[in-house]
N, C-alpha and C. Protein backbone atom coordinates (compact mmCIF):
# COMPACT_ATOMS: atom_id res chain seq x y z
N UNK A 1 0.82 -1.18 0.00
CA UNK A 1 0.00 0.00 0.00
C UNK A 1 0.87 1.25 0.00
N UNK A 2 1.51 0.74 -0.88
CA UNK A 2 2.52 2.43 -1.03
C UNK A 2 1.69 3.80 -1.83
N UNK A 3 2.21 4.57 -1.71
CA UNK A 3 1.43 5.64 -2.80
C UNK A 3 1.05 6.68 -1.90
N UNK A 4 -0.25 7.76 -2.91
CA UNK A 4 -0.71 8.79 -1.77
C UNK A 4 -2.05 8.00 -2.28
N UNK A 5 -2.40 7.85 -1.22
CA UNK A 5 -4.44 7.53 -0.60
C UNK A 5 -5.17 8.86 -1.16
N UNK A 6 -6.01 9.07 -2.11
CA UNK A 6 -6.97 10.28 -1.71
C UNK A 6 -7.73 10.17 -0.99
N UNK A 7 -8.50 10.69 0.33
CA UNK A 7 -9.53 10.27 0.43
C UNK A 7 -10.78 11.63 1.00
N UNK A 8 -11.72 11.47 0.81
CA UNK A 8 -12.43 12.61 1.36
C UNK A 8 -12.40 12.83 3.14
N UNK A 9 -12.98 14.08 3.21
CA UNK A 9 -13.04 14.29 4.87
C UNK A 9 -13.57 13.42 5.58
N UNK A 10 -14.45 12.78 5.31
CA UNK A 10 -15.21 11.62 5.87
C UNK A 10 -14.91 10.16 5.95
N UNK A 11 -14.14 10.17 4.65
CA UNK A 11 -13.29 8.97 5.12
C UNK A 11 -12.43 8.56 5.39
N UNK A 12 -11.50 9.50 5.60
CA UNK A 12 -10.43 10.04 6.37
C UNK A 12 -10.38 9.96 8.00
N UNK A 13 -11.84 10.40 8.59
CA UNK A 13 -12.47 10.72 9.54
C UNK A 13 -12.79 9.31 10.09
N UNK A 14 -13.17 8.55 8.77
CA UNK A 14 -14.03 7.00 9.57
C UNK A 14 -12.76 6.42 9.90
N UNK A 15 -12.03 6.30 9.04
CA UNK A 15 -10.36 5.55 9.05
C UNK A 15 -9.53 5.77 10.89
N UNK A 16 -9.83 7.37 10.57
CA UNK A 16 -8.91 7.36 11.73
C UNK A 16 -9.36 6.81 13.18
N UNK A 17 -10.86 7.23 13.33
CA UNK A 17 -11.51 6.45 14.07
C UNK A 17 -11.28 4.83 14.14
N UNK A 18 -11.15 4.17 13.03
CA UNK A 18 -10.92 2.97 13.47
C UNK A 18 -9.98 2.51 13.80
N UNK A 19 -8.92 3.33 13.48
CA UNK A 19 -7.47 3.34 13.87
C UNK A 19 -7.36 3.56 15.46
N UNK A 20 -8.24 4.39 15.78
CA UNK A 20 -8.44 4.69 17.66
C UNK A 20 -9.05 3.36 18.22
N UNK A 21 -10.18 3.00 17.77
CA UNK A 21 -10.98 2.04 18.31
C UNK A 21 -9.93 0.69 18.45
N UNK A 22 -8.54 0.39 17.34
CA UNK A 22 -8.43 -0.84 17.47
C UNK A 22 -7.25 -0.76 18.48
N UNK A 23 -6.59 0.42 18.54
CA UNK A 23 -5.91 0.96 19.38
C UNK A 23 -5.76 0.92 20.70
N UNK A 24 -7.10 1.07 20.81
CA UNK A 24 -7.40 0.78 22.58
C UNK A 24 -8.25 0.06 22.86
N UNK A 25 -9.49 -0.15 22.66
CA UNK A 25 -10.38 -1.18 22.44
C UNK A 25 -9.87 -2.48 21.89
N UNK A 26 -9.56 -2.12 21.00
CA UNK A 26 -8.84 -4.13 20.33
C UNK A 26 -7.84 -4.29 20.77
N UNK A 27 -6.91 -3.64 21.41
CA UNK A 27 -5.55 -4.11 22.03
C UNK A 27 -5.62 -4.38 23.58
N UNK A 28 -6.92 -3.90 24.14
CA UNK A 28 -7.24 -4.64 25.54
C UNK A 28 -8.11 -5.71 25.76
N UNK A 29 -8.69 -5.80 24.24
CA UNK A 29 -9.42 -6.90 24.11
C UNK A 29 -8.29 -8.17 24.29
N UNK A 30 -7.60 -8.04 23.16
CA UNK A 30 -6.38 -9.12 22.83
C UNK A 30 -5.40 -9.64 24.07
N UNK A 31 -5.21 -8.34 24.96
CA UNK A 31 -4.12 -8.26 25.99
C UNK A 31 -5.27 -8.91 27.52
N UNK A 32 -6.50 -9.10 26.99
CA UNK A 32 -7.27 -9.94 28.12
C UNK A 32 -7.33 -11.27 27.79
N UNK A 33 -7.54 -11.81 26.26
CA UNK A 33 -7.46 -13.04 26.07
C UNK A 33 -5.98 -13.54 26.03
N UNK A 34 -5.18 -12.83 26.21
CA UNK A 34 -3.41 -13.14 26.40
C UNK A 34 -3.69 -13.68 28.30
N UNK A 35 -4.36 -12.59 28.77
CA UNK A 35 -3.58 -12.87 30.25
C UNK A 35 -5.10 -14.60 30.70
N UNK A 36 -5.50 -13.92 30.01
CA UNK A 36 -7.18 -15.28 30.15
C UNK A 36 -6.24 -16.98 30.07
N UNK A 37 -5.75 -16.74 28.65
CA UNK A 37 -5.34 -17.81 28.38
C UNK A 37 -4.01 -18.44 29.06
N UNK A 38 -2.81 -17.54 29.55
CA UNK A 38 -2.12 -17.44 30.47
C UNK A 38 -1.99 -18.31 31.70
N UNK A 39 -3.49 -18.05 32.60
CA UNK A 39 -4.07 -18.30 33.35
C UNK A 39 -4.22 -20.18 33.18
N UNK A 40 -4.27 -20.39 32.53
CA UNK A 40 -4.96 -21.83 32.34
C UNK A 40 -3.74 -23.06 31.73
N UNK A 41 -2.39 -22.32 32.24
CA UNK A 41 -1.07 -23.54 32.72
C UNK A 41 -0.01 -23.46 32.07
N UNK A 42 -0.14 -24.93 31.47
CA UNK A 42 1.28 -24.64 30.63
C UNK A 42 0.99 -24.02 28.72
N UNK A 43 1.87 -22.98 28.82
CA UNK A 43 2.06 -22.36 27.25
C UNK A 43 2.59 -23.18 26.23
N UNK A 44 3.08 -24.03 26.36
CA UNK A 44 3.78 -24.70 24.93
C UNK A 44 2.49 -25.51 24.73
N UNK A 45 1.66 -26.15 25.53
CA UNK A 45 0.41 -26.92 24.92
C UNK A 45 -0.90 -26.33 24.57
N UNK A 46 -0.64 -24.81 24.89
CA UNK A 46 -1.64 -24.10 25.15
C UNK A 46 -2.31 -23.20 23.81
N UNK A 47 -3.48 -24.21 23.23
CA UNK A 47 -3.89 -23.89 21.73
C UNK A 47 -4.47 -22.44 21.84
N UNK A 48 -5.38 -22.04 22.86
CA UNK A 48 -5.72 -21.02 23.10
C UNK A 48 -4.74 -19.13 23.39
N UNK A 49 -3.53 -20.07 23.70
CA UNK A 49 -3.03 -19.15 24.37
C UNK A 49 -1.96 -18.82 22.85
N UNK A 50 -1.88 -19.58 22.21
CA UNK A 50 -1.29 -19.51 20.80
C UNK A 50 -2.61 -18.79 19.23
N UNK A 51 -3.54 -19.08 19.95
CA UNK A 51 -4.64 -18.57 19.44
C UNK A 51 -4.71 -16.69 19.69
N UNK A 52 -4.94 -16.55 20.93
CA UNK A 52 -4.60 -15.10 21.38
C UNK A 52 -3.39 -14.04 20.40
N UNK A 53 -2.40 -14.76 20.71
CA UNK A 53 -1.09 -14.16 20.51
C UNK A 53 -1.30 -13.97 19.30
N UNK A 54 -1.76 -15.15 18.30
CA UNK A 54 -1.71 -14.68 16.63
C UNK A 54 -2.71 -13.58 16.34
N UNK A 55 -3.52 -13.24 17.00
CA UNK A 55 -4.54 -12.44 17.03
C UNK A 55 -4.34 -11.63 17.54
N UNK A 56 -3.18 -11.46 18.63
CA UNK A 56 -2.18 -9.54 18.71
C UNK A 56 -1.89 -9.61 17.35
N UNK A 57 -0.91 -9.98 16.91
CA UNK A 57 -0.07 -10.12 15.69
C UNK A 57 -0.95 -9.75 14.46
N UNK A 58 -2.11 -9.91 14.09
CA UNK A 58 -2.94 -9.90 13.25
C UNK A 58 -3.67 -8.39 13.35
N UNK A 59 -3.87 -8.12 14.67
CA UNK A 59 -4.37 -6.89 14.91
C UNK A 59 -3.32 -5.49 14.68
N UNK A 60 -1.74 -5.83 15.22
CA UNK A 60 -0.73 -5.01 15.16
C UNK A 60 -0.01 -4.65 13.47
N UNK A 61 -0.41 -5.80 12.82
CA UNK A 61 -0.21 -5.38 11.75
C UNK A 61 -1.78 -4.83 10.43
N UNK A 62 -2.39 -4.51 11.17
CA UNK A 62 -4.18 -3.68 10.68
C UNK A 62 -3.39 -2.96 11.07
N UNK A 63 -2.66 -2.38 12.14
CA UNK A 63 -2.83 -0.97 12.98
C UNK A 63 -1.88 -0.65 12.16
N UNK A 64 -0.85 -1.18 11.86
CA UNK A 64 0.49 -0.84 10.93
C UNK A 64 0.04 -0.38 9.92
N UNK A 65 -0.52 -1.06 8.86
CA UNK A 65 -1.40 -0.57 7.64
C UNK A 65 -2.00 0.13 7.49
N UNK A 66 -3.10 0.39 8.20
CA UNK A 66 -4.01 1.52 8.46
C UNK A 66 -3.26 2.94 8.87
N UNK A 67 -2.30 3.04 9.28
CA UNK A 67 -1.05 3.94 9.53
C UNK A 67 -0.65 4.36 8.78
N UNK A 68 0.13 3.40 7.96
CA UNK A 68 0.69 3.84 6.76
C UNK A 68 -0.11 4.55 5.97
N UNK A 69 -1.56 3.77 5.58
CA UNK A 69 -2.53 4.75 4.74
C UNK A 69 -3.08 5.84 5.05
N UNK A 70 -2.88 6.19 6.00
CA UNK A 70 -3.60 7.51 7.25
C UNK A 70 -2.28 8.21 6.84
N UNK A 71 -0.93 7.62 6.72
CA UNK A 71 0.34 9.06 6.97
C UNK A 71 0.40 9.37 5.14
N UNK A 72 0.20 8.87 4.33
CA UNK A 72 0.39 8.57 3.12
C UNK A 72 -1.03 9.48 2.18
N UNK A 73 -2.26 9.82 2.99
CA UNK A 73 -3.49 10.21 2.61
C UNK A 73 -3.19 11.74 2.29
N UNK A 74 -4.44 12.22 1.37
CA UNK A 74 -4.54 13.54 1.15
C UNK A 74 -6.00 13.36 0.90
N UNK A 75 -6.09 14.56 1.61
CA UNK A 75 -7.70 14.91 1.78
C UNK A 75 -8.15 15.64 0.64
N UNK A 76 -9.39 15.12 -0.43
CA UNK A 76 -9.50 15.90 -1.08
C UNK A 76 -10.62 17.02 -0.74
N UNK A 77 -10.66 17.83 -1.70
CA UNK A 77 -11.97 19.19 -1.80
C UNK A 77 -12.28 19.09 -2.95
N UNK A 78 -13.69 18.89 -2.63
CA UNK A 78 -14.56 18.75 -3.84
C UNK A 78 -14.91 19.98 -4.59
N UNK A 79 -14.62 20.88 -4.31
CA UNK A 79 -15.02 22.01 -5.15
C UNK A 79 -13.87 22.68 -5.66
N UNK A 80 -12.63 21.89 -5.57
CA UNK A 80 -11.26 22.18 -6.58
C UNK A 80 -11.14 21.10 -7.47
N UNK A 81 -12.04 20.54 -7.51
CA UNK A 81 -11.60 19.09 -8.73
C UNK A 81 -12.36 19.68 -10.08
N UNK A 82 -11.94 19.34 -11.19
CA UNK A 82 -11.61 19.69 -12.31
C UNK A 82 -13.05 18.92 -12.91
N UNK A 83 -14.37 19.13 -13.30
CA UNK A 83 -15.48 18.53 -13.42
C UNK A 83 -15.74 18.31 -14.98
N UNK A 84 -14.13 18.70 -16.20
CA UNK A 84 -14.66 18.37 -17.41
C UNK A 84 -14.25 16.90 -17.54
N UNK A 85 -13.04 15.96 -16.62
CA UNK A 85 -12.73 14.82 -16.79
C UNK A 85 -13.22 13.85 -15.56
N UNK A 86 -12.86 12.84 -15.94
CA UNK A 86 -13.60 11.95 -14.24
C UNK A 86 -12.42 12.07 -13.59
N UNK A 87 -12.39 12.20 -12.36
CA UNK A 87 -11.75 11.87 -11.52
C UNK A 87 -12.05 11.54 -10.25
N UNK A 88 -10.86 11.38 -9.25
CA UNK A 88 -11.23 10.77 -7.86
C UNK A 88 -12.47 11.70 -7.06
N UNK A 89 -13.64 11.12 -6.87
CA UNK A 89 -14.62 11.62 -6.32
C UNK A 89 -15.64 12.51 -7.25
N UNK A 90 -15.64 12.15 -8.91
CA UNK A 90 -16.52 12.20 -9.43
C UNK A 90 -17.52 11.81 -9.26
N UNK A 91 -18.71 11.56 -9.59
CA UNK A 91 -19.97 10.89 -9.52
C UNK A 91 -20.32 10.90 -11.29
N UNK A 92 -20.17 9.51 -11.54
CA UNK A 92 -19.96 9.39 -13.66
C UNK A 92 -21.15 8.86 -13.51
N UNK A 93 -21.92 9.11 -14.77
CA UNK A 93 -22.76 8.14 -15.37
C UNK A 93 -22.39 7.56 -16.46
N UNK A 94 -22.67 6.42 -17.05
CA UNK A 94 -22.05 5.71 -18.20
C UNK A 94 -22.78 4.70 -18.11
N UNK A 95 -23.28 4.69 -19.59
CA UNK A 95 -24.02 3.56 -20.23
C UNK A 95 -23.63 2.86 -21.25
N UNK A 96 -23.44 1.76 -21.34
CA UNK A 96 -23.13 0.20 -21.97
C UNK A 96 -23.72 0.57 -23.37
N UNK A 97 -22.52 0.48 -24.31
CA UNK A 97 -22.87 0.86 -25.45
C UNK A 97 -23.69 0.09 -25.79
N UNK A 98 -23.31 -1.52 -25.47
CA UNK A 98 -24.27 -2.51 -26.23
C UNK A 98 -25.48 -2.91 -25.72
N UNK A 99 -25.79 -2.42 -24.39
CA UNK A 99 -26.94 -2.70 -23.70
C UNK A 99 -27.95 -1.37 -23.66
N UNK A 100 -27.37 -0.69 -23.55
CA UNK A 100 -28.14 0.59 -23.58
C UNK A 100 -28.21 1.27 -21.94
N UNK A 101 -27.84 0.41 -21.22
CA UNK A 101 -28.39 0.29 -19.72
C UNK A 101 -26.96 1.12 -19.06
N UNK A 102 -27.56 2.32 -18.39
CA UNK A 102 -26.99 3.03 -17.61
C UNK A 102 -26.54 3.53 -15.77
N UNK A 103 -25.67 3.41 -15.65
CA UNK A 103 -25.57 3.44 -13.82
C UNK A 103 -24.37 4.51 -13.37
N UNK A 104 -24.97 5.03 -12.20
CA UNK A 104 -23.86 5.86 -11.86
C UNK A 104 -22.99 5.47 -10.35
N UNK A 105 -21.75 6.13 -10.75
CA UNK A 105 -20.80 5.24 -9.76
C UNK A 105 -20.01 6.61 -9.25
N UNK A 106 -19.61 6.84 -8.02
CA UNK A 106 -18.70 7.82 -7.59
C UNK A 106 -17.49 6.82 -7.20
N UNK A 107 -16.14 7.41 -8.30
CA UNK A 107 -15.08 7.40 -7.82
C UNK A 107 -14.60 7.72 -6.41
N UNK A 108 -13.72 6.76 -6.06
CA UNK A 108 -13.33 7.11 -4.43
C UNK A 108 -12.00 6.42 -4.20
N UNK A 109 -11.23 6.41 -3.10
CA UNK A 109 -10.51 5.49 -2.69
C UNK A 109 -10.41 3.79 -2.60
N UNK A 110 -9.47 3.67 -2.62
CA UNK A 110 -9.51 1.92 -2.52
C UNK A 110 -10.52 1.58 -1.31
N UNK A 111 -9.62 2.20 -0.32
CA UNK A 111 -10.33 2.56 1.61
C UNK A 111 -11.63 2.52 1.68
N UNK A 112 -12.28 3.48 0.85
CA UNK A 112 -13.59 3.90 0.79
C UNK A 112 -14.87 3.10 0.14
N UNK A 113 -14.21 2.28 -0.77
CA UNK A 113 -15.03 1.54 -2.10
C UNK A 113 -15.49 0.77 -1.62
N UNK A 114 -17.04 1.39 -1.92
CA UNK A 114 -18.36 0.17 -1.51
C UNK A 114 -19.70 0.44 -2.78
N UNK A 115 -19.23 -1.56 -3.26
CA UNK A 115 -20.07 -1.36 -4.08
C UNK A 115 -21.70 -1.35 -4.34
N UNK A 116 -21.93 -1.65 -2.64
CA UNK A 116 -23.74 -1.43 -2.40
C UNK A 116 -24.02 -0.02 -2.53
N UNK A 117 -23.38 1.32 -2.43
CA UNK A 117 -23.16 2.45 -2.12
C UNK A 117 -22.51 3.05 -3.51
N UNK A 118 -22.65 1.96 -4.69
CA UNK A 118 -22.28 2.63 -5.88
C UNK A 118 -20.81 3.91 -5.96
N UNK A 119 -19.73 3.39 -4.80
CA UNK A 119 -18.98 3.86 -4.74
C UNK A 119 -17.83 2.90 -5.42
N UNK A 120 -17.06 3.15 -6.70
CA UNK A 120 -15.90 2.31 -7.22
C UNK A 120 -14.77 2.38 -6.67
N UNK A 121 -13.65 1.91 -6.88
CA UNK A 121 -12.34 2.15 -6.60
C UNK A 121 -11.44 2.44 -7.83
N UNK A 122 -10.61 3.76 -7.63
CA UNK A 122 -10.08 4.08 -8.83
C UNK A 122 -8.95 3.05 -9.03
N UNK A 123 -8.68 2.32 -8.29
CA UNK A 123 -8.02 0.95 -8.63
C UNK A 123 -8.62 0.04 -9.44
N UNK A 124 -9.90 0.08 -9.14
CA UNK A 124 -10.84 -1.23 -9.95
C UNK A 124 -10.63 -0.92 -11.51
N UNK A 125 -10.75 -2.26 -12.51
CA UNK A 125 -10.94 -1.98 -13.69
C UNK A 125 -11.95 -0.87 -14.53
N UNK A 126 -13.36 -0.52 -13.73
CA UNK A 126 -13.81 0.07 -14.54
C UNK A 126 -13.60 1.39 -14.24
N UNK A 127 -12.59 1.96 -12.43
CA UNK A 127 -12.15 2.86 -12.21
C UNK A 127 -11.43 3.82 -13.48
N UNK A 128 -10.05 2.37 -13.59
CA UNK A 128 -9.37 2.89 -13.94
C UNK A 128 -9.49 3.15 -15.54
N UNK A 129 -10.53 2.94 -16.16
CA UNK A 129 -10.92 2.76 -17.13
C UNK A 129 -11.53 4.08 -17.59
N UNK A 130 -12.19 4.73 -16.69
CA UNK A 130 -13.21 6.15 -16.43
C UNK A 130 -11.69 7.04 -16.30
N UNK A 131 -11.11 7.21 -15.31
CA UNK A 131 -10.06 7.92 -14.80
C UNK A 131 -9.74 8.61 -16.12
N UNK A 132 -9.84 10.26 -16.29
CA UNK A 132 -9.22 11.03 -16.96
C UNK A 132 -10.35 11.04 -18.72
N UNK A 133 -11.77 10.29 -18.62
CA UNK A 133 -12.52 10.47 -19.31
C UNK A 133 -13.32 11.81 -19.36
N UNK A 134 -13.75 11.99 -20.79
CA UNK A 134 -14.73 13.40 -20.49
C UNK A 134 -15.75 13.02 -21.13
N UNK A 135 -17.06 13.82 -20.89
CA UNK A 135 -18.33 13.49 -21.14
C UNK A 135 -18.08 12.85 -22.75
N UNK A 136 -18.79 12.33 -22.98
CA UNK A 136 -19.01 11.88 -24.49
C UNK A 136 -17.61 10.44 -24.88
N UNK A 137 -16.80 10.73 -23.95
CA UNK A 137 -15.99 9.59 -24.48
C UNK A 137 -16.14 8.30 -24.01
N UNK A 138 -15.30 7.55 -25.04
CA UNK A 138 -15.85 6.15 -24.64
C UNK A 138 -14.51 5.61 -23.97
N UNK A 139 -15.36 4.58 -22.78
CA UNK A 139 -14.15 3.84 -22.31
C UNK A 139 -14.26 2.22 -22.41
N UNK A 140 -13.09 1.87 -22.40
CA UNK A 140 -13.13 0.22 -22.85
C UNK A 140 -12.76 -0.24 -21.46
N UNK A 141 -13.36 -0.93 -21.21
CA UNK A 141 -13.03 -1.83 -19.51
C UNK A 141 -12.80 -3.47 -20.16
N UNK A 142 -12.05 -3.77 -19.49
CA UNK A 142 -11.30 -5.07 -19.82
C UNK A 142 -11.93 -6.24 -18.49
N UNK A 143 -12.79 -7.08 -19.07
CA UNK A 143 -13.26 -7.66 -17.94
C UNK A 143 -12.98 -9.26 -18.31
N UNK A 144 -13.44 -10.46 -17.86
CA UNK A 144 -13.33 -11.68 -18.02
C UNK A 144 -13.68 -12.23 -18.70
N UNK A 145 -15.25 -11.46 -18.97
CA UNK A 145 -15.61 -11.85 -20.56
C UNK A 145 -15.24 -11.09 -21.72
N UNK A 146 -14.26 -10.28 -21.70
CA UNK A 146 -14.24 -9.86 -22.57
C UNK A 146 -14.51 -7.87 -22.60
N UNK A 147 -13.91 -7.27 -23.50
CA UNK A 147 -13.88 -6.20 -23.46
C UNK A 147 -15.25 -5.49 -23.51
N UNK A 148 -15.43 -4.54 -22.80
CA UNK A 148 -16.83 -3.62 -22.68
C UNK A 148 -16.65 -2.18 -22.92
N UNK A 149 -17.50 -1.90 -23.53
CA UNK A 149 -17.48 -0.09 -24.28
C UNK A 149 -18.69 0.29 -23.44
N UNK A 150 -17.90 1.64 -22.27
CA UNK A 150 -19.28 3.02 -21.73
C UNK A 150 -18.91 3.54 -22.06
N UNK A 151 -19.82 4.46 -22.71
CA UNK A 151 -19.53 6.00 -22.82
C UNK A 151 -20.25 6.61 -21.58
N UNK A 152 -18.96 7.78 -21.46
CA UNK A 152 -19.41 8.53 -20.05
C UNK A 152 -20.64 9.43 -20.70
N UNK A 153 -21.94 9.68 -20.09
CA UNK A 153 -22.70 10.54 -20.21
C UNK A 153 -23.18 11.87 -19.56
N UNK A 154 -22.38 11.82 -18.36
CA UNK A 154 -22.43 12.93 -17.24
C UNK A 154 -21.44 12.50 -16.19
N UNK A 155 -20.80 13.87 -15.73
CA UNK A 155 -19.97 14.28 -14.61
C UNK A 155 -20.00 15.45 -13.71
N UNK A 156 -20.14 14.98 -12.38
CA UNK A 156 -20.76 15.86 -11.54
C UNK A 156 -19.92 15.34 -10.25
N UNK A 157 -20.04 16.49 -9.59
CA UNK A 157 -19.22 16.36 -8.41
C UNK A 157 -20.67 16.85 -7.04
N UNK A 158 -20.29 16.25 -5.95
CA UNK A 158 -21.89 16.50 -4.59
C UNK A 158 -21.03 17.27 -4.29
């Protein structure tokens, strides 16, 4: 996860929050099932107590990551982004040349991308496919079955 993160105020905001929550909340969680399991004899036979520990380890390196992407982030502003091409935190519409059938998707962060919430990832194929499109052009997304033509039909920023 090298790079710079864009991400908006809000999800910037949720991130860091979870970065607090696992911080202190999940690391006294972990550091109770350490001393729990502890408790109950010998450690070299102790599945539980080997159970715990991988589960600091698992948690310390979320916190690591989530770090890195928190020191690495830039917050964007939506009302300095450039609204004749798509970009990060557009909101595109684009309809399937061959279907006719149209949907709109807001560009966002990897972090951020939820696809019940019609939010993409400018990582994803059809992200990166939109990225640097302007109204009327067409983009080719490269999928499993085979190549797909949208043309973008609108770009708008909330």
């Amino acid at each position: 996860m090298s790079g710079i993160n864009y991400l908006t105020k809000e999800g910037y905001e949720k991130l860091k929050a979870e970065l607090d929550e696992m911080k202190t909340k999940g690391r006294k969680e972990v550091a109770a099932a350490i001393a729990e399991a502890r408790e109950k004899g010998d450690l070299s036979e102790n599945a539980e107590y080997d159970a715990a520990k991988d589960a600091q380890g698992m948690l310390e390196l979320k916190i690591s990551e989530m770090e890195k992407v928190l020191s690495n982030s830039r917050i964007l502003d939506a009302s300095q982004l450039d609204m004749s091409k798509v970009t990060v935190l557009s909101n595109v519409l684009i309809k399937n040349t061959k279907t006719g059938k149209t949907v709109k998707y807001t560009l966002v962060s990897e972090s951020e991308a939820d696809l019940k919430a019609k939010k993409i990832s400018v990582n994803s194929p059809i992200g990166k496919g939109l990225l640097g499109k302007e109204v009327g052009e067409i983009a080719t997304i490269e999928t499993p079955r085979g190549n797909i033509d949208f043309e973008v039909m609108n770009i708008s920023i909330d």
